[in-house]
Protein backbone atom coordinates (compact mmCIF):
# COMPACT_ATOMS: atom_id res chain seq x y z
CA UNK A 1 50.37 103.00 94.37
CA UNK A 2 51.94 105.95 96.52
CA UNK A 3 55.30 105.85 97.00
CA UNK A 4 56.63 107.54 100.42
CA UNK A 5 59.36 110.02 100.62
CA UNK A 6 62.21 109.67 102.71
CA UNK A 7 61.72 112.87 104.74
CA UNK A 8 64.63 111.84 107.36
CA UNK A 9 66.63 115.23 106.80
CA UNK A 10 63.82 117.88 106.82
CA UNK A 11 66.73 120.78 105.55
CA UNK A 12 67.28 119.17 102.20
CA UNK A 13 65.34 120.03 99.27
CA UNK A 14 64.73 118.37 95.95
CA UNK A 15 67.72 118.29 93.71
CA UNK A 16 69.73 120.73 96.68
CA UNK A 17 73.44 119.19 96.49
CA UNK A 18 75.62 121.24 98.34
CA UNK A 19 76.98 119.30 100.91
CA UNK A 20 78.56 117.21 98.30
CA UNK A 21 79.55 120.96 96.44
CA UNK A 22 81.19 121.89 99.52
CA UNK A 23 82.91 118.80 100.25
CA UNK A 24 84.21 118.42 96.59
CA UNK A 25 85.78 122.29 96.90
CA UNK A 26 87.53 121.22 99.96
CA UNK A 27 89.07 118.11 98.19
CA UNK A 28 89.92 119.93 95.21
CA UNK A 29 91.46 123.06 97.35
CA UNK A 30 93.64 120.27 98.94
CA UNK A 31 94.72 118.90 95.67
CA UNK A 32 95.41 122.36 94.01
CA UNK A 33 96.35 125.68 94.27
CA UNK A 34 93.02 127.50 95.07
CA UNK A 35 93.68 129.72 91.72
CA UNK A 36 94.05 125.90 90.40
CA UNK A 37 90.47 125.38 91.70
CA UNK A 38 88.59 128.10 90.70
CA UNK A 39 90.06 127.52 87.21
CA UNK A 40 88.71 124.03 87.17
CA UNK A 41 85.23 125.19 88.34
CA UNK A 42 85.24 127.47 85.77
CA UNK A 43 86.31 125.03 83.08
CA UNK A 44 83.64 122.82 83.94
CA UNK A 45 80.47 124.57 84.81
CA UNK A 46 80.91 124.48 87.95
CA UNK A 47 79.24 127.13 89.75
CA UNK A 48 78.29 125.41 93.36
CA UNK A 49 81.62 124.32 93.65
CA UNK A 50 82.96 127.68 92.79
CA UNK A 51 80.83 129.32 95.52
CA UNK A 52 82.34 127.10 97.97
CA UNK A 53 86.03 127.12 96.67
CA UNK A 54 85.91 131.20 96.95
CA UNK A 55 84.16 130.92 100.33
CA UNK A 56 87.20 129.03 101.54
CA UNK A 57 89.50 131.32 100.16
CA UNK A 58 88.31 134.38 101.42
CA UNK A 59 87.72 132.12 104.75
CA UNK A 60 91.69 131.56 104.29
CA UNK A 61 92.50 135.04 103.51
CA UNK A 62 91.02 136.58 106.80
CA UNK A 63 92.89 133.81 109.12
CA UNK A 64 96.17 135.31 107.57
C-alpha cells in the first residue's frame, strides 16, 4: 500500500524545522536577556535556535 505525502508546502523539506527554531528564539529573546538566550542554546544543543537568537541580535544591534 502507498502512502501519499502531504506535499501542501512545497518549501519544506524532510526533517527542516526552522520555523519552529525561529519562533522558539523569539520567545526565548522575550523571556531573557539575549546573552540569557544564547547561553541556554548553548547549554542545550541548541544550534538552530542559536542561529536565529544571534540573527535577532545583530538584527537589534543595527536598529540602534
Amino acid at each position: 500500500m502507498h502512502m501519499q505525502q502531504n506535499t501542501s508546502d512545497s518549501t519544506a523539506r524532510p526533517g527542516d524545522n526552522s520555523d519552529y527554531q525561529r519562533r522558539l528564539a523569539r520567545s526565548i529573546v522575550k523571556s531573557m536577556d539575549v546573552h540569557e538566550a544564547i547561553h541556554v542554546c548553548q547549554e542545550n544543543g541548541w544550534e538552530g535556535v542559536l542561529r536565529f537568537v544571534i540573527a535577532l541580535q545583530r538584527s537589534a544591534e543595527r536598529r540602534s
